[in-house]
Structures are given as structure tokens and as C-alpha cells.
C-alpha atoms as a PDB file:
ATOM      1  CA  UNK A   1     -18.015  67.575   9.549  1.00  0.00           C
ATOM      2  CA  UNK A   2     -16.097  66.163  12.711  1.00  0.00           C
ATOM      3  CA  UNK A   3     -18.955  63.085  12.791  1.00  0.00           C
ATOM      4  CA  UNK A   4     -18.544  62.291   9.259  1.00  0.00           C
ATOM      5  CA  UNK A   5     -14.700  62.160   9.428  1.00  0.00           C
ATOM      6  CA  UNK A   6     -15.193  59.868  12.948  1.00  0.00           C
ATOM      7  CA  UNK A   7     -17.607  57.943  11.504  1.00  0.00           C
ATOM      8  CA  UNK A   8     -15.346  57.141   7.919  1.00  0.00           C
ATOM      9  CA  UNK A   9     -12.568  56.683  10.448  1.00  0.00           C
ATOM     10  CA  UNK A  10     -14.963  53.849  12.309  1.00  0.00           C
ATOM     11  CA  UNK A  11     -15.415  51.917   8.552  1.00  0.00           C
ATOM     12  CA  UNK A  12     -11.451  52.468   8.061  1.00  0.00           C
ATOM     13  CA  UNK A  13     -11.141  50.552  11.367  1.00  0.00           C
ATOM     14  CA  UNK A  14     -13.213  47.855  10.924  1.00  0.00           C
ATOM     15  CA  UNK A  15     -12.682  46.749   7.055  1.00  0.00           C
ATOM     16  CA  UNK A  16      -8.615  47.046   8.276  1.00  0.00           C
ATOM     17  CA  UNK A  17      -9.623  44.908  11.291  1.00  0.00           C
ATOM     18  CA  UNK A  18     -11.563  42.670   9.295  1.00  0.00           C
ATOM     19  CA  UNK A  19      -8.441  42.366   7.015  1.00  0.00           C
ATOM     20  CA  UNK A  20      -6.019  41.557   9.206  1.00  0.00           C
ATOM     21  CA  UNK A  21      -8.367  38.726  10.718  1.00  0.00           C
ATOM     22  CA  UNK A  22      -8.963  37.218   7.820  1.00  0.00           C
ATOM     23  CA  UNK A  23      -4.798  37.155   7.202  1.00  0.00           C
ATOM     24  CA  UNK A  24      -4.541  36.008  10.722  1.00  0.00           C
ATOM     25  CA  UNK A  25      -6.978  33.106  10.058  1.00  0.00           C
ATOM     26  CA  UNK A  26      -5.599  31.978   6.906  1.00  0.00           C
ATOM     27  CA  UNK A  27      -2.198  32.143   8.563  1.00  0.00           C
ATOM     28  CA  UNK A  28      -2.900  29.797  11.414  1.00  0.00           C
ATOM     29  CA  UNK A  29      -4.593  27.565   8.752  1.00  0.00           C
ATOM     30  CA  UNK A  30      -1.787  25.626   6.900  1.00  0.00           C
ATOM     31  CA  UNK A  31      -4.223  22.204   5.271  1.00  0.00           C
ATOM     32  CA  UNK A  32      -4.190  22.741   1.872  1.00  0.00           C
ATOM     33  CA  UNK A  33      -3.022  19.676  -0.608  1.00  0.00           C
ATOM     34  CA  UNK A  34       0.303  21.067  -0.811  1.00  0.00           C
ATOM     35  CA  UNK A  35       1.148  21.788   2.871  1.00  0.00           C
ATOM     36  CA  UNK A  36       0.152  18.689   4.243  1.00  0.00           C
ATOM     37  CA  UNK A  37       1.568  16.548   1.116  1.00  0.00           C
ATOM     38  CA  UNK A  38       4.769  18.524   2.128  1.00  0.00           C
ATOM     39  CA  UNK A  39       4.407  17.204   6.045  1.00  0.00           C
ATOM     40  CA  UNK A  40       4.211  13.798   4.701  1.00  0.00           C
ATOM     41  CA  UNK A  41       7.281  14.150   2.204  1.00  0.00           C
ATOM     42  CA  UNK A  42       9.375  15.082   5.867  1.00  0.00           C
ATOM     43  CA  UNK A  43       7.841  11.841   7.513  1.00  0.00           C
ATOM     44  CA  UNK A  44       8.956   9.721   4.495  1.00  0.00           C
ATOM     45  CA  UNK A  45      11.766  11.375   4.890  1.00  0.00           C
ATOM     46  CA  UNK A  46      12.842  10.916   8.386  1.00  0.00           C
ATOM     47  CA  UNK A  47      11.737   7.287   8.176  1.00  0.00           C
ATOM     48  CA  UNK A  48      14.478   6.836   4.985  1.00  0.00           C
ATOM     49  CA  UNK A  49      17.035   8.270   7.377  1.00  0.00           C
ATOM     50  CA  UNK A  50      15.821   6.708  10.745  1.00  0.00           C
ATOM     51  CA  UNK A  51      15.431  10.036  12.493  1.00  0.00           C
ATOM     52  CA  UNK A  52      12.191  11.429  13.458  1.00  0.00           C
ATOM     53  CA  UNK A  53      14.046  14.807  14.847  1.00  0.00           C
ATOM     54  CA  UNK A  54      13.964  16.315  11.298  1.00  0.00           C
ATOM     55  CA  UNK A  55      10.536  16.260  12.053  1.00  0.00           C
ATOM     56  CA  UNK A  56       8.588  19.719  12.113  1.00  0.00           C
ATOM     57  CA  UNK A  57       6.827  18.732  15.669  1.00  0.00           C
ATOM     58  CA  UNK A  58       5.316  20.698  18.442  1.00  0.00           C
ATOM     59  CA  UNK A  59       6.788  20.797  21.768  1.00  0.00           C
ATOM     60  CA  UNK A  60       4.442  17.942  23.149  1.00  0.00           C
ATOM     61  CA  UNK A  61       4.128  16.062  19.842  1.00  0.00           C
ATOM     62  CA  UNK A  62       3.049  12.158  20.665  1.00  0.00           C
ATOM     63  CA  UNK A  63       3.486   9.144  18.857  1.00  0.00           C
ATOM     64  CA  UNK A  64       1.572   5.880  18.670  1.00  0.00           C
ATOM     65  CA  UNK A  65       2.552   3.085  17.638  1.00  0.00           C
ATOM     66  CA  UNK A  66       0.564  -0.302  17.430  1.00  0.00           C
ATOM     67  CA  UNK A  67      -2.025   1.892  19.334  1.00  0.00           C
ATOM     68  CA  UNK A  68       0.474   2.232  21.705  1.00  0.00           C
ATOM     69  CA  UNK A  69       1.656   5.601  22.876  1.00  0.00           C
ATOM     70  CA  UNK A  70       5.791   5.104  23.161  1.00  0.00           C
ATOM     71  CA  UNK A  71       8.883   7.804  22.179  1.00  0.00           C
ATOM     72  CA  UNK A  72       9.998   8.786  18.918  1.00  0.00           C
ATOM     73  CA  UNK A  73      13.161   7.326  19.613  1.00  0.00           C
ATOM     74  CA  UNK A  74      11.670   3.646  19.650  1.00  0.00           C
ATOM     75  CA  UNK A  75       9.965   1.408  17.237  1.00  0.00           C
ATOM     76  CA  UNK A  76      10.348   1.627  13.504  1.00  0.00           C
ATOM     77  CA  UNK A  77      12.611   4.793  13.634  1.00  0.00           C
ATOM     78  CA  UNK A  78      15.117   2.645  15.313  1.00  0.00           C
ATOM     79  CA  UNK A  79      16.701   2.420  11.669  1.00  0.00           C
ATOM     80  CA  UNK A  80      16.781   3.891   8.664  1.00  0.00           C
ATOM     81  CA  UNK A  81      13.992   2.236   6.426  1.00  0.00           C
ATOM     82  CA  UNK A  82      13.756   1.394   2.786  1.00  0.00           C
ATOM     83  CA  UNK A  83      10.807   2.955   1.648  1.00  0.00           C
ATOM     84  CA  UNK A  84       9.745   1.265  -2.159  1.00  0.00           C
ATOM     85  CA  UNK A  85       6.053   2.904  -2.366  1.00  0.00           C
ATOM     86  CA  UNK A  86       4.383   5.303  -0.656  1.00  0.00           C
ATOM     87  CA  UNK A  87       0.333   7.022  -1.250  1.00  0.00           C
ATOM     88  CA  UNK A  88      -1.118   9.376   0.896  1.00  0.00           C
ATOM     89  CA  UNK A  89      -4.864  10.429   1.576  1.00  0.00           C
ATOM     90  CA  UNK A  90      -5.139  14.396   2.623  1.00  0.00           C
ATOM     91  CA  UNK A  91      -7.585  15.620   4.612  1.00  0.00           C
ATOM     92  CA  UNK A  92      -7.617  19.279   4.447  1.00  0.00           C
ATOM     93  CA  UNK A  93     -11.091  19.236   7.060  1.00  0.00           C
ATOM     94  CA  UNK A  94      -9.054  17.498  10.018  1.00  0.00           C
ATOM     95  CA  UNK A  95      -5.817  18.709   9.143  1.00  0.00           C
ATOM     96  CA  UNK A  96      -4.609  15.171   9.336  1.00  0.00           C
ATOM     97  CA  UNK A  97      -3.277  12.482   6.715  1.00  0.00           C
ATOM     98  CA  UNK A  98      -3.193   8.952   6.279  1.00  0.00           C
ATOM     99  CA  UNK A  99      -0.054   7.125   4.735  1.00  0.00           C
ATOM    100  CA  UNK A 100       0.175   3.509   3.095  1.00  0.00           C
ATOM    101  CA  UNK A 101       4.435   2.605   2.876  1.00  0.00           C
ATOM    102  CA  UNK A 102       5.654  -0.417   1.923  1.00  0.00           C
ATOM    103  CA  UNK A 103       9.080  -1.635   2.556  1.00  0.00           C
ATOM    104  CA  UNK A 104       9.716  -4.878   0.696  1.00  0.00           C
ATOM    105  CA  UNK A 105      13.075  -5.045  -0.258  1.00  0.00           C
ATOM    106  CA  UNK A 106      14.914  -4.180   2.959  1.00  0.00           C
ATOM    107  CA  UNK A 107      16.512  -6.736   5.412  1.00  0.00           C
ATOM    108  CA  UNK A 108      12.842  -6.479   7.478  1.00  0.00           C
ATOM    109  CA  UNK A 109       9.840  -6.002   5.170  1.00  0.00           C
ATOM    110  CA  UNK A 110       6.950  -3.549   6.800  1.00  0.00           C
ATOM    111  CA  UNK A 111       3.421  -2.555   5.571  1.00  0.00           C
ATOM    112  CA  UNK A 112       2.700   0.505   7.465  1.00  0.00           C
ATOM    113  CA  UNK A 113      -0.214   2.862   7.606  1.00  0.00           C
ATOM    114  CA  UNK A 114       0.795   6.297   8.922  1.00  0.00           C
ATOM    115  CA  UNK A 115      -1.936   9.146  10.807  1.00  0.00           C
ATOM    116  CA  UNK A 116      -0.255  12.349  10.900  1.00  0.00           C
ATOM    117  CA  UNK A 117      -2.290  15.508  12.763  1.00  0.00           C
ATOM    118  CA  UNK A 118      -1.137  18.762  11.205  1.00  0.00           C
ATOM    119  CA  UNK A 119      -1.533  21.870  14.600  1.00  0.00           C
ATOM    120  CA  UNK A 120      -0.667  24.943  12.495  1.00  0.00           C
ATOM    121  CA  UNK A 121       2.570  24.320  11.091  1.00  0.00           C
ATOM    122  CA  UNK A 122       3.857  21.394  13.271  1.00  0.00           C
ATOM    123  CA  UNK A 123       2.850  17.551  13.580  1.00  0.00           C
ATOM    124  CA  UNK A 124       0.851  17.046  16.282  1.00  0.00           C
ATOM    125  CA  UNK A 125       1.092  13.552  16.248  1.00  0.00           C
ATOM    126  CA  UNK A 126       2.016  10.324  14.804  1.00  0.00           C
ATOM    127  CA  UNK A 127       0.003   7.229  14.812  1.00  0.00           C
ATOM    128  CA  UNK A 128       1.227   4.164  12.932  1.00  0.00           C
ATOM    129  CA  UNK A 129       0.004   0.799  12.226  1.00  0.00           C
ATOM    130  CA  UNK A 130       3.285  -1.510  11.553  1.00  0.00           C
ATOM    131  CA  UNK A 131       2.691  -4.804  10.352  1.00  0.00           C
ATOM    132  CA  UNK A 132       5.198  -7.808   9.175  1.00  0.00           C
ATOM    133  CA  UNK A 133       5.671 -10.851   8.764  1.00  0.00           C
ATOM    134  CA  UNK A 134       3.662 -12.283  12.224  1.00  0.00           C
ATOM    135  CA  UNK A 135       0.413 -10.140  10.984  1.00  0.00           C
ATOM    136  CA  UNK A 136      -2.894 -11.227   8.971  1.00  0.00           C
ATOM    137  CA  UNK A 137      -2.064 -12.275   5.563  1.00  0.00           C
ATOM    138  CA  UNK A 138       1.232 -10.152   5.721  1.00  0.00           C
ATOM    139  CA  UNK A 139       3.132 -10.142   2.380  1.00  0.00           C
ATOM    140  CA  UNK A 140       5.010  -6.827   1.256  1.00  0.00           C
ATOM    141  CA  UNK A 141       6.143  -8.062  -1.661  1.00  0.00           C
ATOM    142  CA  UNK A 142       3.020  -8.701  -2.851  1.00  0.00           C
ATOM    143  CA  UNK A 143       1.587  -5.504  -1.297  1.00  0.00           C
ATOM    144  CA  UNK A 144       3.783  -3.272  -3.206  1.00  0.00           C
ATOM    145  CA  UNK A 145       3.186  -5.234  -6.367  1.00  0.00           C
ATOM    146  CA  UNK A 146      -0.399  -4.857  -6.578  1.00  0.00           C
ATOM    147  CA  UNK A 147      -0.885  -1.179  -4.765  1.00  0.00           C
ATOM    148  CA  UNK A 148       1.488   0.243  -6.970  1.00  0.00           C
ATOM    149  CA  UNK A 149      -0.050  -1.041 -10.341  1.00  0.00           C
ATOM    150  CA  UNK A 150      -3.515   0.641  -9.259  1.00  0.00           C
ATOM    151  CA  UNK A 151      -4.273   4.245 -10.494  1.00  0.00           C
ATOM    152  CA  UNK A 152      -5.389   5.927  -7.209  1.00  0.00           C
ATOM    153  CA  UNK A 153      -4.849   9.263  -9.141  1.00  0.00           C
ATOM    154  CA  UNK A 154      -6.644  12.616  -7.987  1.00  0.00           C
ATOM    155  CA  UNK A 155     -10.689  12.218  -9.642  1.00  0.00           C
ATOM    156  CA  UNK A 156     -12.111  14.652 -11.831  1.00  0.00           C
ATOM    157  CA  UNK A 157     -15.048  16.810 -10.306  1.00  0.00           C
ATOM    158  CA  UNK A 158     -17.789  14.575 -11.510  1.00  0.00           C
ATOM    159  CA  UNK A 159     -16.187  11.359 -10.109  1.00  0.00           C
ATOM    160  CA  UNK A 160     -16.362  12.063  -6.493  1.00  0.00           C
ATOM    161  CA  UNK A 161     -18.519  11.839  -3.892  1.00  0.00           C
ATOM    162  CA  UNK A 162     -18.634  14.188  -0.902  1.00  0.00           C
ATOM    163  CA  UNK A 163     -17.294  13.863   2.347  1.00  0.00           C
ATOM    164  CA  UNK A 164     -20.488  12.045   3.809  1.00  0.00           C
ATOM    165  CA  UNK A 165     -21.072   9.486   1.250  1.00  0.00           C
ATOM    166  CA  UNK A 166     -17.337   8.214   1.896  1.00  0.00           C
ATOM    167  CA  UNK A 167     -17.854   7.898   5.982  1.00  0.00           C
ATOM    168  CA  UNK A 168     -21.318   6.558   4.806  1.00  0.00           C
ATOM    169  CA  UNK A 169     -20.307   3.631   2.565  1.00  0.00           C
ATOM    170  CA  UNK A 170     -17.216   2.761   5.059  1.00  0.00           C
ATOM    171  CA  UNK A 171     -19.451   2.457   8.052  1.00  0.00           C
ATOM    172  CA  UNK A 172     -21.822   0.563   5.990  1.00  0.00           C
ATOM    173  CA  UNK A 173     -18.316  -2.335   4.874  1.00  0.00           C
ATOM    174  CA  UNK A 174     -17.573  -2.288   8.326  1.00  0.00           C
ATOM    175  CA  UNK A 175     -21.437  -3.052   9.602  1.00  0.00           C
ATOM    176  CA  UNK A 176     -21.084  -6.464   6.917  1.00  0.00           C
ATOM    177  CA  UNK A 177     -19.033  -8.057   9.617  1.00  0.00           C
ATOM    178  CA  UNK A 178     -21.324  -8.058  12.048  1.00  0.00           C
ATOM    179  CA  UNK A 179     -24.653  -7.920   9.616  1.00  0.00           C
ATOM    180  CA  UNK A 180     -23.982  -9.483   6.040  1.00  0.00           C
ATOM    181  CA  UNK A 181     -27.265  -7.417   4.808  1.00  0.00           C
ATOM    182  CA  UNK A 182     -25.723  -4.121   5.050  1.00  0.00           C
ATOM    183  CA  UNK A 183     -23.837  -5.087   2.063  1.00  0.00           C
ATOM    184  CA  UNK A 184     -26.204  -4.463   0.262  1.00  0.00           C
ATOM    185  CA  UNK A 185     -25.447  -0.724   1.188  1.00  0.00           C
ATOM    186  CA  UNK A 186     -22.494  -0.650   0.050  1.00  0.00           C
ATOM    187  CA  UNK A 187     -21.957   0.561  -3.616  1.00  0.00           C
ATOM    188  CA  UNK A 188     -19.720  -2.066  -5.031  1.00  0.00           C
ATOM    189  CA  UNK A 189     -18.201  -1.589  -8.656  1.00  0.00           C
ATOM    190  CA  UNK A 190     -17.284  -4.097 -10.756  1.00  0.00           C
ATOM    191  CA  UNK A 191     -14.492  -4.182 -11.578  1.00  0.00           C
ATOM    192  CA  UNK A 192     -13.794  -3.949  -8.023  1.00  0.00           C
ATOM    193  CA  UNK A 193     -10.090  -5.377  -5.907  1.00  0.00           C
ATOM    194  CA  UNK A 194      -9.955  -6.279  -2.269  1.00  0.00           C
ATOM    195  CA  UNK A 195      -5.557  -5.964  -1.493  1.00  0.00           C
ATOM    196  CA  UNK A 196      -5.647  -7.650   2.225  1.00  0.00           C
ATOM    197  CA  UNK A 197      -2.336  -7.386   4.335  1.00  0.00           C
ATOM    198  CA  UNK A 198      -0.812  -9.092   0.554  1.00  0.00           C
ATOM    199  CA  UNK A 199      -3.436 -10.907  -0.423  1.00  0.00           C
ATOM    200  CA  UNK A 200      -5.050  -9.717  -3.651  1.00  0.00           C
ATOM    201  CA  UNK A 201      -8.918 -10.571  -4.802  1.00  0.00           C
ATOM    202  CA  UNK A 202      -7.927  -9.675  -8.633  1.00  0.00           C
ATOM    203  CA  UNK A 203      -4.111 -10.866  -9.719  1.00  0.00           C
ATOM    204  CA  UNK A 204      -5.426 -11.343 -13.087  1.00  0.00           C
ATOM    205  CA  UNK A 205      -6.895  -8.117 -13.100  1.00  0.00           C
ATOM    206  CA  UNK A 206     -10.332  -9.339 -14.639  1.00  0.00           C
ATOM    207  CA  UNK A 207     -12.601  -6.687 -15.632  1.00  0.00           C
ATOM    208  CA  UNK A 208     -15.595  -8.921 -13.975  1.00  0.00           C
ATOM    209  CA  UNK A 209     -14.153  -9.011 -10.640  1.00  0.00           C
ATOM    210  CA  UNK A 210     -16.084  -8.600  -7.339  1.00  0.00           C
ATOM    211  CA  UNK A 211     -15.423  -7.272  -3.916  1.00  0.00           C
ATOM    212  CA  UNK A 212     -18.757  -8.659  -2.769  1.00  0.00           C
ATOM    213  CA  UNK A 213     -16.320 -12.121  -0.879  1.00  0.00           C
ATOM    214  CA  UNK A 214     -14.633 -12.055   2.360  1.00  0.00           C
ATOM    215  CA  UNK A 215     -17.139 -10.712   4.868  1.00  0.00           C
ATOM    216  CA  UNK A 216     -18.132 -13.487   7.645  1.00  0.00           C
ATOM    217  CA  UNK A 217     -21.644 -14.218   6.288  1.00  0.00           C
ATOM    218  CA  UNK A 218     -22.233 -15.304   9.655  1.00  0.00           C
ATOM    219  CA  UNK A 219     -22.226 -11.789  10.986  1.00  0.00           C
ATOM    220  CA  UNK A 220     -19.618 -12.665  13.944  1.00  0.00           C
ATOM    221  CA  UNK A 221     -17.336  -9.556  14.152  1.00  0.00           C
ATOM    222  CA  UNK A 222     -17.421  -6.567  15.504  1.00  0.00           C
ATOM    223  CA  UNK A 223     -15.698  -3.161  14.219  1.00  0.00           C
ATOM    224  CA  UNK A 224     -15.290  -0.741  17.266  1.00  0.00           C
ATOM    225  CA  UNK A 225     -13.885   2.826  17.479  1.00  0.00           C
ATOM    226  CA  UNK A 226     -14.305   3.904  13.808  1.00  0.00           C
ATOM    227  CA  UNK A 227     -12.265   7.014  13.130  1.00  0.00           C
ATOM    228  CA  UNK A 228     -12.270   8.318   9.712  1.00  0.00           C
ATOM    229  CA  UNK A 229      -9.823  10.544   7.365  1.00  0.00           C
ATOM    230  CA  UNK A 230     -11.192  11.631   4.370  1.00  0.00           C
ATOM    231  CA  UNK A 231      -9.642  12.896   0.868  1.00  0.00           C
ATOM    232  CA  UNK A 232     -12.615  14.107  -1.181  1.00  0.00           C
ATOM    233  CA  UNK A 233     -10.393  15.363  -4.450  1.00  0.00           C
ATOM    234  CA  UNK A 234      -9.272  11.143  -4.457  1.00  0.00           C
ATOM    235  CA  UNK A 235     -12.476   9.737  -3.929  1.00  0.00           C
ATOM    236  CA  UNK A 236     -10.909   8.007  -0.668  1.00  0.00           C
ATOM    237  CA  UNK A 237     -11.349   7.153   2.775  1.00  0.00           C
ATOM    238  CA  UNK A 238      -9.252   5.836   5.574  1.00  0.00           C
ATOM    239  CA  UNK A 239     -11.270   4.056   8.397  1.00  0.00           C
ATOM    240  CA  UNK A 240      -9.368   3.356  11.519  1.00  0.00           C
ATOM    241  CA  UNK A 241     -11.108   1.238  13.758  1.00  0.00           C
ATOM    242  CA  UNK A 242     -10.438  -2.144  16.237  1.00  0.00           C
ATOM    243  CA  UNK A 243     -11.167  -5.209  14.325  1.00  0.00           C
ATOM    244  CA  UNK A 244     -13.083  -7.862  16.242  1.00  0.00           C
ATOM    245  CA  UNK A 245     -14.432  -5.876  19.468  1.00  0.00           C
ATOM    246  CA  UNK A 246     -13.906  -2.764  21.489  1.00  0.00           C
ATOM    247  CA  UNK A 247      -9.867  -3.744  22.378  1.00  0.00           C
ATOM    248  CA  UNK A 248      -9.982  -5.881  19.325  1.00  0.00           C
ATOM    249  CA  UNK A 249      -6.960  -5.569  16.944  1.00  0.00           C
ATOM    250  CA  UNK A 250      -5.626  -2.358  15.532  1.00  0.00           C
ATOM    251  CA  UNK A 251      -6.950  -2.345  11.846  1.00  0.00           C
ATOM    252  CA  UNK A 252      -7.250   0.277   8.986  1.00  0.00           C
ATOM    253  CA  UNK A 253      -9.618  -0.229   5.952  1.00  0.00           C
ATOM    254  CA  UNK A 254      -8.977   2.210   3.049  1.00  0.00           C
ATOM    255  CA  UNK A 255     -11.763   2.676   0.488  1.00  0.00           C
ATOM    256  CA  UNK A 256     -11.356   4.112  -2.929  1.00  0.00           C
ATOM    257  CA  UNK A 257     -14.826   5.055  -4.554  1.00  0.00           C
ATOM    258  CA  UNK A 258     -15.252   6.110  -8.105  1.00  0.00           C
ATOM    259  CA  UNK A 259     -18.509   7.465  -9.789  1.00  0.00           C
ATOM    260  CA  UNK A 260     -19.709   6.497  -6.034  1.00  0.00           C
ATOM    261  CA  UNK A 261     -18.878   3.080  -6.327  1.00  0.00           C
ATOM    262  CA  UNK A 262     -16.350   1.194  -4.406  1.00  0.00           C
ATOM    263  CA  UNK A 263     -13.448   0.111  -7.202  1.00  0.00           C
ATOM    264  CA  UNK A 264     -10.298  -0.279  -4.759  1.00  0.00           C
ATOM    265  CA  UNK A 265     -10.191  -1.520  -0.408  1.00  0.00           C
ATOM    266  CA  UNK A 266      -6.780  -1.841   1.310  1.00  0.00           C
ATOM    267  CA  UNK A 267      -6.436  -3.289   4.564  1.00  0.00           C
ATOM    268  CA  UNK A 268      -4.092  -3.763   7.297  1.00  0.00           C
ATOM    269  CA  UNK A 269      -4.282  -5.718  10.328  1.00  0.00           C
ATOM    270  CA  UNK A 270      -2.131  -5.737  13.109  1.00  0.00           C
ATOM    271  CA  UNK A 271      -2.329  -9.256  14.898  1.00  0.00           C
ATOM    272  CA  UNK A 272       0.632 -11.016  15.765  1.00  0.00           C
ATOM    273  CA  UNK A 273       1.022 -14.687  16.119  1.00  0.00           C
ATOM    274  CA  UNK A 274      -2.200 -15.983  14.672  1.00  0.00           C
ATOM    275  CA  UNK A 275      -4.823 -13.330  14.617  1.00  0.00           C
ATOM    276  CA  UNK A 276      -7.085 -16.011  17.280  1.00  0.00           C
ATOM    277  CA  UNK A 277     -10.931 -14.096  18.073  1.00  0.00           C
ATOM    278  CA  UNK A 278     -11.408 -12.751  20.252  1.00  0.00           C
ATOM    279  CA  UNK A 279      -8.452 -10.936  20.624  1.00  0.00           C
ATOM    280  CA  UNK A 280      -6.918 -10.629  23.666  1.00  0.00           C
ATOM    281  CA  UNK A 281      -7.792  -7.530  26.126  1.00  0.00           C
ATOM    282  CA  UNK A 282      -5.549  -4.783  27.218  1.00  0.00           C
END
């Protein structure tokens, strides 16, 4: 009787155990859609007001801007911003986010492209591409015309591809600049629209156009460092990466794939006073 009772208080111990880890876990695990969407509604936030101590960040938190580490006190928090479109990719694998906001009607038009990294229920840190008016191609105005007219909208089930087939097809764009015949990896949709720092591949929205243009044929550039966030449930990915060799300029490609073709890229280009190749070492 006494080993039956020990033994049924040994099962009592371990499902309760179990129990509480599995609370524990999903406690320390905050990346769903919603929490992270909610992170990026405080960054929008604090970049409206100009203050990045509203901020829910973690003791050591670090921001980077230009891929340059700096304080949250400098750079584009230095005022408040106007913020006239804003579309997030969520990454509820990494934990992180990436951000495209467009300011085009305040007194200094930006096109920025925003990393967040989500530790439990803090921000980790904050990495931010911030381009104007000296960068490749840069025209907000145009920018937020043409991003906000596309329908970026969550994908049914049978729309998207999984995690792997994004990184896949976004390593295989990038790989065109250095070897045109990868493009023929690449999945391209027609209708398909290329949106580069303002300039857009289909302003008359024509349902034969091609992304296929653009790409040195010449195979001259390299795309280093290739980090990549990934938002399955939008059919999207974000590749970070140096554009032109391994301290080339800081660049982000966004890729929108539907039915596993590519229908939408977005890119941003930070490169000051002329974008000249190769860029210059740091």
C-alpha cells in the first residue's frame, strides 16, 4: 500500500513538474504575431514622439544605426518624426522584426528599414537603415506612393511558401549580381514590381510587367553578410546584407512571394554622396 501511494505521489510530481515547465516556457516565449506587432507599434511610437525611452528595452539594449553602433539618444530620435506609412515583417522563429517607414511629408523626408530583436519581453536591439535624400535613387514621396498602393496583406495557407524557400529564392536574387544565371532560380511572377530607394519598375501598374531588369548582367557585384528575417504567414522576406563587397554599403532587399513566385522587391540602400564601387572600407 505505502509503494503504491509513493509511487502515484512520483506521477503527481512529475505531470505537475511537467506543467509548470511547460507554463514557464511559454512564459519566457513572448513571439507570437501579436506581441511582436505590439513591440513595433511602441517603436513607431517613440519615433512619432522622438523618444526612444518609452521603449520596453533591456538593461544593455544596443542600437545601430547605418551599421553603426551609437546611443539612443542620437540619430533619427533626435526629433520627433512624421511617420506617413509603416509595414512590418514578423518573425516569430528569431523573435525579431523588420520595419519599412516612410516619412515624406515632414521638413526631412526618411526611408527607413527598422530590425528589432525581441529577448523575452524587452527589445534587445535596434538596427536601422536611414536613408534620404544623398542615398541610391532616394525619393520618399514616391516610396510611400507606390508601397502603400500594394496589397502586402497576410496570405492564405495555400499561398505561402515555407521558411526555406523564402531564404532560398533571396539568396538566389542576391547571387544575380555577381552571376546573371542564377536568375534563372529565382521564381519571378508576372505581374511582378521592383520599388528601388523611389524608383518604381511598374507606375502604370501593367499586368505584363517583369522584375527580370536591373541586375548587372555583367556579374560585377558582390552581396556579403546576408542575414535574413522571415514572415511565413506574409509570404515575405527581409535580406540584410552589404551591397557591393564584404564592407560594401548597408543594404536591405525585401521579397514578397506569392503562390512561390516573386510578385513584390523593396530595396534600400544606404550610400551617401554618389553610391561610387567599390565602396569605401571601414
Amino acid at each position: 500500500m505505502f509503494r503504491a501511494v509513493l509511487v502515484l505521489a512520483l506521477l503527481c510530481c512529475v505531470f505537475s513538474c511537467h506543467g509548470k515547465s511547460v507554463s514557464f516556457h511559454e512564459g519566457q516565449n513572448p513571439c507570437t504575431r501579436e506581441s511582436l506587432q505590439a513591440k513595433v507599434n511602441v517603436y513607431i511610437d517613440s519615433l512619432k514622439r522622438g523618444d526612444s525611452s518609452i521603449m520596453p528595452l533591456i538593461p544593455r539594449a544596443k542600437y545601430i544605426e547605418n551599421r553603426k553602433e551609437t546611443s539612443f539618444e542620437e540619430g533619427v530620435w533626435q526629433e520627433p518624426l512624421v511617420v506617413d506609412f509603416h509595414r512590418s515583417l514578423l518573425d516569430t522563429e528569431l523573435c525579431e522584426t523588420y520595419t519599412e517607414i516612410i516619412s515624406a511629408s515632414g521638413s526631412h523626408p526618411y526611408v527607413i528599414g527598422t530590425r528589432l530583436k525581441i529577448a523575452g519581453d524587452r527589445v534587445a536591439e535596434v538596427e536601422a537603415l536611414v536613408t534620404d535624400e544623398d542615398d541610391w535613387l532616394f525619393n520618399a514621396s514616391n516610396y510611400l506612393k507606390y508601397s502603400s498602393q500594394e496589397n502586402w496583406s497576410v496570405l492564405p495557407p495555400e499561398m505561402r511558401s515555407d521558411r526555406q524557400t523564402l531564404i532560398r529564392v533571396a539568396n538566389a536574387y542576391f547571387d544575380v549580381f555577381k552571376d546573371f544565371s542564377s536568375a534563372n532560380e529565382v521564381p519571378w511572377n508576372i505581374p511582378c514590381a521592383r520599388l528601388e530607394g523611389g524608383m518604381y519598375t511598374n507606375p502604370e501598374n501593367k499586368p505584363d510587367a517583369s522584375c527580370t531588369e536591373g541586375p548587372p548582367p555583367e556579374g560585377s557585384v558582390e552581396i556579403t553578410n546576408r542575414r535574413f528575417i522571415v514572415d511565413v504567414d506574409m509570404g515575405t522576406v527581409v535580406g540584410l546584407a552589404n551591397f557591393g563587397h564584404e564592407n560594401g554599403w548597408p543594404d536591405s532587399h525585401i521579397f514578397r512571394l506569392e503562390d512561390g513566385k516573386m510578385r513584390f522587391i523593396h530595396t534600400l540602400t544606404v550610400c551617401p554622396n554618389g553610391c561610387e564601387f567599390p565602396s569605401p572600407q571601414e
